[in-house]
N, C-alpha and C. Protein backbone atom coordinates (compact mmCIF):
# COMPACT_ATOMS: atom_id res chain seq x y z
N UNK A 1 72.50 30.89 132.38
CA UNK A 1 71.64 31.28 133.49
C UNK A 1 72.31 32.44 134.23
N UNK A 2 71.36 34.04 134.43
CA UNK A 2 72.29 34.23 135.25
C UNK A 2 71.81 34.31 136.69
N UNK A 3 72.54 34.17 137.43
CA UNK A 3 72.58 33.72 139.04
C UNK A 3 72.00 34.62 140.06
N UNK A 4 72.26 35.93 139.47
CA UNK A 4 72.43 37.00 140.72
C UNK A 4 71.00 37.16 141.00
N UNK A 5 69.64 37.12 139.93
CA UNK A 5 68.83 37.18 140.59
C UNK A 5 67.86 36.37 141.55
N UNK A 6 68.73 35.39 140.89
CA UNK A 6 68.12 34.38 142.12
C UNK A 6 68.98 34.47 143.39
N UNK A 7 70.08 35.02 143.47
CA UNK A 7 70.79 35.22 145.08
C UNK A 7 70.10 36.46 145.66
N UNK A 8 69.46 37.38 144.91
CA UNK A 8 68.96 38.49 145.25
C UNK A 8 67.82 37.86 146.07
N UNK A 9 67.01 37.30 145.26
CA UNK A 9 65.39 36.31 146.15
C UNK A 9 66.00 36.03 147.82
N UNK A 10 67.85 36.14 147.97
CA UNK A 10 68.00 35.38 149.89
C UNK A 10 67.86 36.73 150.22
N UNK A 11 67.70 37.87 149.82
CA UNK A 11 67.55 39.34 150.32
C UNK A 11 66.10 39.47 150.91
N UNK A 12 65.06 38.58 150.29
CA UNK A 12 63.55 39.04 150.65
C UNK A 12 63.61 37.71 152.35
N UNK A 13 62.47 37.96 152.55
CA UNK A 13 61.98 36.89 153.60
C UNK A 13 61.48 35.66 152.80
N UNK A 14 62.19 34.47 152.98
CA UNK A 14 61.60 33.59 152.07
C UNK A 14 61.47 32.28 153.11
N UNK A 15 60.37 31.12 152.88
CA UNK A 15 60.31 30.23 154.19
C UNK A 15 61.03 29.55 153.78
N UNK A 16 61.30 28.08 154.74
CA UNK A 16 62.49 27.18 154.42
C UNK A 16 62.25 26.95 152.83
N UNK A 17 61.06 26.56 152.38
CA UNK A 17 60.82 25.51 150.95
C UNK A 17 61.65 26.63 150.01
N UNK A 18 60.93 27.90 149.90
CA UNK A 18 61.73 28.70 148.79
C UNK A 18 63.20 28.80 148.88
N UNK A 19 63.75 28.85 150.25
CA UNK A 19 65.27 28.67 150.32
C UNK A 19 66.04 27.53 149.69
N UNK A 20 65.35 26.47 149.97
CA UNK A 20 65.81 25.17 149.33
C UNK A 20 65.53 24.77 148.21
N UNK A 21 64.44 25.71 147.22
CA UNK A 21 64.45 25.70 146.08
C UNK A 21 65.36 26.36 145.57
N UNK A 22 65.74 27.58 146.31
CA UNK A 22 66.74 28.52 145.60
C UNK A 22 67.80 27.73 145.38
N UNK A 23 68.15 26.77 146.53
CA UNK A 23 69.55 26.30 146.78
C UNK A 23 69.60 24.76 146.04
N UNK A 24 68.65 24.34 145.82
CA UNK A 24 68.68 23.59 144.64
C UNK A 24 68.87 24.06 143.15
N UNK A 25 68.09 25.01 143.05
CA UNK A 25 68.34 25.56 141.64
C UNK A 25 69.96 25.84 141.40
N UNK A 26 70.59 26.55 142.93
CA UNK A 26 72.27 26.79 142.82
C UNK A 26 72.68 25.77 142.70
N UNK A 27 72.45 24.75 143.17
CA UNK A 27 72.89 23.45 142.98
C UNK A 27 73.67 22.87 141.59
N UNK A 28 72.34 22.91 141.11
CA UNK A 28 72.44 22.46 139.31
C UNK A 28 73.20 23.21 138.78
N UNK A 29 73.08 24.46 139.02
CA UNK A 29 73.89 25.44 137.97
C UNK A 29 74.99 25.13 138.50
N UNK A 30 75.95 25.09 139.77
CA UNK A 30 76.85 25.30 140.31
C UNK A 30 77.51 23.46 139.63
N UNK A 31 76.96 23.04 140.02
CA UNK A 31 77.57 21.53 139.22
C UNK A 31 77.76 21.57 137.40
N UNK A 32 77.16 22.47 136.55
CA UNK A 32 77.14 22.41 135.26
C UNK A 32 78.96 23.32 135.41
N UNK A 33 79.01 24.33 136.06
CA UNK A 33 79.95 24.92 136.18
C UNK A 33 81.21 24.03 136.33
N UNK A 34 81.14 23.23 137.20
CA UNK A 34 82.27 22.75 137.85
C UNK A 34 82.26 21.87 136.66
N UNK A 35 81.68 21.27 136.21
CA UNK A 35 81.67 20.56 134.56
C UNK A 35 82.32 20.53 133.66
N UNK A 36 81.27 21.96 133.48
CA UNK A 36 81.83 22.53 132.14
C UNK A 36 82.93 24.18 131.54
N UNK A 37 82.67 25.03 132.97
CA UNK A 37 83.10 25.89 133.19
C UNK A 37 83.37 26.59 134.47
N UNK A 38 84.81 25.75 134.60
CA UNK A 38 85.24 26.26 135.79
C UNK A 38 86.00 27.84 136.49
N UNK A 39 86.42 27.89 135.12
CA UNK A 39 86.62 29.93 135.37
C UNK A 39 85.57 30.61 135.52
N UNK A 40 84.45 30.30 135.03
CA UNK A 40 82.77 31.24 135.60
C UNK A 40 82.64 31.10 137.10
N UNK A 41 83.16 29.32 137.10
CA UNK A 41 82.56 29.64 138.57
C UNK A 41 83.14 30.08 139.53
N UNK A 42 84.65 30.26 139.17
CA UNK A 42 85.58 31.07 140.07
C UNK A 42 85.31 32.42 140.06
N UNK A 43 84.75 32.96 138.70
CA UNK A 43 84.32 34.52 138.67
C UNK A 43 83.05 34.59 139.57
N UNK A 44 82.24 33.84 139.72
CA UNK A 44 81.35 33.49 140.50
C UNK A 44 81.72 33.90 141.89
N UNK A 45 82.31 33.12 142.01
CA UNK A 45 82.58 33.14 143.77
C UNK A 45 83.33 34.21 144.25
N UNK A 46 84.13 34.74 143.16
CA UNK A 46 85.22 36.11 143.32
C UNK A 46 83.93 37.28 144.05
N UNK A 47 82.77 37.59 142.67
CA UNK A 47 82.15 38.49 142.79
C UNK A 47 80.89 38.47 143.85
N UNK A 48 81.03 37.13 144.27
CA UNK A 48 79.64 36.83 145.62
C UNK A 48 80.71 37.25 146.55
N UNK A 49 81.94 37.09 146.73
CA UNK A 49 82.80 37.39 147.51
C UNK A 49 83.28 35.98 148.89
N UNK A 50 82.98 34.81 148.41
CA UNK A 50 83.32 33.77 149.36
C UNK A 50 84.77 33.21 149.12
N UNK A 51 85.04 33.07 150.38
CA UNK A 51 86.75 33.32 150.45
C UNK A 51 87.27 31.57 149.78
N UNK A 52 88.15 31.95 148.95
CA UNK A 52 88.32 31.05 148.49
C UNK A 52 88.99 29.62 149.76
N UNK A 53 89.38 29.83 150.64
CA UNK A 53 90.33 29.05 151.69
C UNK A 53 88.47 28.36 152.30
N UNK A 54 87.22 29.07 152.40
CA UNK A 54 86.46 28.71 152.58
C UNK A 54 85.72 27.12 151.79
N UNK A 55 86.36 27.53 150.18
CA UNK A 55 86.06 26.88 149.42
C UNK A 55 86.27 25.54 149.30
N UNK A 56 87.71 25.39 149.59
CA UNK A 56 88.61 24.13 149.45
C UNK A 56 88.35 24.03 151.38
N UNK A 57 88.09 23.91 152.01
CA UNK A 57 88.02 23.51 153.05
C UNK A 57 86.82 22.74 153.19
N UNK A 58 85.37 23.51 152.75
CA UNK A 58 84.21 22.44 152.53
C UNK A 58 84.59 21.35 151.80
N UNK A 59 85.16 21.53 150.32
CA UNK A 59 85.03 20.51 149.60
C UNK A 59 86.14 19.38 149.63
N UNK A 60 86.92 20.10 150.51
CA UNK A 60 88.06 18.81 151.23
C UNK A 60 87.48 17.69 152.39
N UNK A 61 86.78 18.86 153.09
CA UNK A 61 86.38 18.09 154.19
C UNK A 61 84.72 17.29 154.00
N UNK A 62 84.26 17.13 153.26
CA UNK A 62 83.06 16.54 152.46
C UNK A 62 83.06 15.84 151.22
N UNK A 63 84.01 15.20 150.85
CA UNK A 63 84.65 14.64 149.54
C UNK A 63 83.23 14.08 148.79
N UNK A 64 82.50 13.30 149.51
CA UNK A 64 81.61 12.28 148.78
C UNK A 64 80.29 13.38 148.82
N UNK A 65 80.05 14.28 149.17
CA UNK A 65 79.04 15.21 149.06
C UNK A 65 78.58 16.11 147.35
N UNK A 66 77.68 16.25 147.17
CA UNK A 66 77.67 17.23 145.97
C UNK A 66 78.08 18.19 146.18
N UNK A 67 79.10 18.59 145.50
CA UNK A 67 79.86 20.08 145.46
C UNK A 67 79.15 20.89 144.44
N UNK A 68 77.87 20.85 143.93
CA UNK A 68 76.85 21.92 143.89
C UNK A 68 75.98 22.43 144.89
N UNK A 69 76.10 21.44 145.43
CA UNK A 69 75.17 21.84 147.16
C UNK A 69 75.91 22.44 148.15
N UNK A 70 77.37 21.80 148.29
CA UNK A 70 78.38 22.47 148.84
C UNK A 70 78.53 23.61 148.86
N UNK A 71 79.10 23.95 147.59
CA UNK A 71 79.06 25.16 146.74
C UNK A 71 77.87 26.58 146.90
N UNK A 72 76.46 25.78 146.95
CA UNK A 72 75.10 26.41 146.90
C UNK A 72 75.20 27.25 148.43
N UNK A 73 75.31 26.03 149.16
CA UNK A 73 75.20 26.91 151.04
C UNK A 73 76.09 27.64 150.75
N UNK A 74 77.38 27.71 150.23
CA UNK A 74 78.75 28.65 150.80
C UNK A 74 78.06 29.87 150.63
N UNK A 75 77.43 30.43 148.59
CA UNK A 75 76.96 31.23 148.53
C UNK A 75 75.53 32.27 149.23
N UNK A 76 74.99 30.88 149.87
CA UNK A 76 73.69 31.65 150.45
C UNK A 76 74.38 32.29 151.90
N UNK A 77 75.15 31.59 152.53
CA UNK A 77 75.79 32.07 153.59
C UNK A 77 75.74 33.15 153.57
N UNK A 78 77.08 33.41 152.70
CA UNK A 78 77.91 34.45 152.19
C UNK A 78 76.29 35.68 151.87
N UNK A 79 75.33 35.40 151.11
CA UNK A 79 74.45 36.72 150.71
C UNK A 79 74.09 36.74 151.84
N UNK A 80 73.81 35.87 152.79
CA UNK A 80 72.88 36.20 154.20
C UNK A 80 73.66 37.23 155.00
N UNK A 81 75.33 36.87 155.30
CA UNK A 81 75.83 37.27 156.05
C UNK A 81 75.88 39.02 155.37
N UNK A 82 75.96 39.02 154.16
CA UNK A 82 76.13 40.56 153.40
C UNK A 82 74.86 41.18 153.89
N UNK A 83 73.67 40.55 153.85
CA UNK A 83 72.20 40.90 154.32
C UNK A 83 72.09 41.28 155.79
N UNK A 84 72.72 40.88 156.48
CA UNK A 84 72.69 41.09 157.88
C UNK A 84 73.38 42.19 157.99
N UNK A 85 74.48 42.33 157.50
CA UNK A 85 75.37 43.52 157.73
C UNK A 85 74.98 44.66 156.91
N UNK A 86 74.40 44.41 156.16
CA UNK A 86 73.74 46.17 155.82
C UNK A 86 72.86 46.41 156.81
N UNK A 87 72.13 45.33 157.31
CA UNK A 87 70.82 45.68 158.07
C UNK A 87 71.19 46.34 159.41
N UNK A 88 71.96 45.84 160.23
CA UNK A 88 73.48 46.27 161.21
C UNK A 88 73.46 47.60 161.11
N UNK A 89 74.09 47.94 160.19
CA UNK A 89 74.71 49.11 159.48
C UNK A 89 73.37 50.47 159.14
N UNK A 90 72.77 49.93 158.70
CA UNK A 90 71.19 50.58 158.59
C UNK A 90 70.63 50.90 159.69
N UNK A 91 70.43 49.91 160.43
CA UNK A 91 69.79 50.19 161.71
C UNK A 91 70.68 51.59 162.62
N UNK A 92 71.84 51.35 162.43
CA UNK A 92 72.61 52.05 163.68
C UNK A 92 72.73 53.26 163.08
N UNK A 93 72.70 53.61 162.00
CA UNK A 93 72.47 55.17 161.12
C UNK A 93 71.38 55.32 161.20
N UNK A 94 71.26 56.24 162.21
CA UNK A 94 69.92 57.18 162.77
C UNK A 94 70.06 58.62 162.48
N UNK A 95 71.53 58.83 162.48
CA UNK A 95 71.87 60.25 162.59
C UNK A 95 71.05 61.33 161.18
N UNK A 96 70.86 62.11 161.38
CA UNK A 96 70.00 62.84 160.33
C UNK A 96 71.19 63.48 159.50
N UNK A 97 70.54 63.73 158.58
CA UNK A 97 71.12 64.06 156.69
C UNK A 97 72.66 64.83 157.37
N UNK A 98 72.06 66.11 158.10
CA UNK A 98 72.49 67.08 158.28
C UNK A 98 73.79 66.84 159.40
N UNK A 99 73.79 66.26 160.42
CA UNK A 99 74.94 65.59 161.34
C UNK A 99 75.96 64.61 160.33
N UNK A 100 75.26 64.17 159.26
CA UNK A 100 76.28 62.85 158.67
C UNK A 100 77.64 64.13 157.90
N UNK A 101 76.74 65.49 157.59
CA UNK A 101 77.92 66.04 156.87
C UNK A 101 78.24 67.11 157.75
């Protein structure tokens, strides 16, 4: 499966249900990982960019929880918070073509 385009779908406006489908779908995949392939899912999390100290802190402090769901929020976080900060960043670049150089 690959992942990214379904993390791309937390980029659009989506209502709660599609979020929690998304984050179910991360779910499953994110538990087959921890399964069966746990270096993907570390490449995983390298390239979503969630800090690993983030990682082991949920899943320390939630032991009896699914750590695909665990796992699932860290990443939607993590795209939301990337989503916000371009938008940040976008917004406040007003300056025209010609001032930027």
């Amino acid at each position: 499966m690959d992942v990214f385009p379904l993390l791309a779908q937390l980029n659009t406006n989506l209502t709660v249900g599609e979020r929690e489908s998304v984050k179910k779908q991360l779910a499953v995949y994110l538990n087959e990982l921890v399964l069966h392939d746990f270096a993907a899912l570390v490449q995983l999390l390298y390239r979503v960019d969630v800090p690993e100290k983030n990682v082991k802190a949920v899943l320390q402090e939630n032991p009896t929880e699914d750590a695909g769901s665990l796992l699932a929020d860290l990443l939607i976080r993590r795209q939301l918070e990337k989503r916000a900060t371009k938008e940040r960043f976008r917004s406040s670049d007003e300056t025209s073509e010609e001032e930027r150089w």
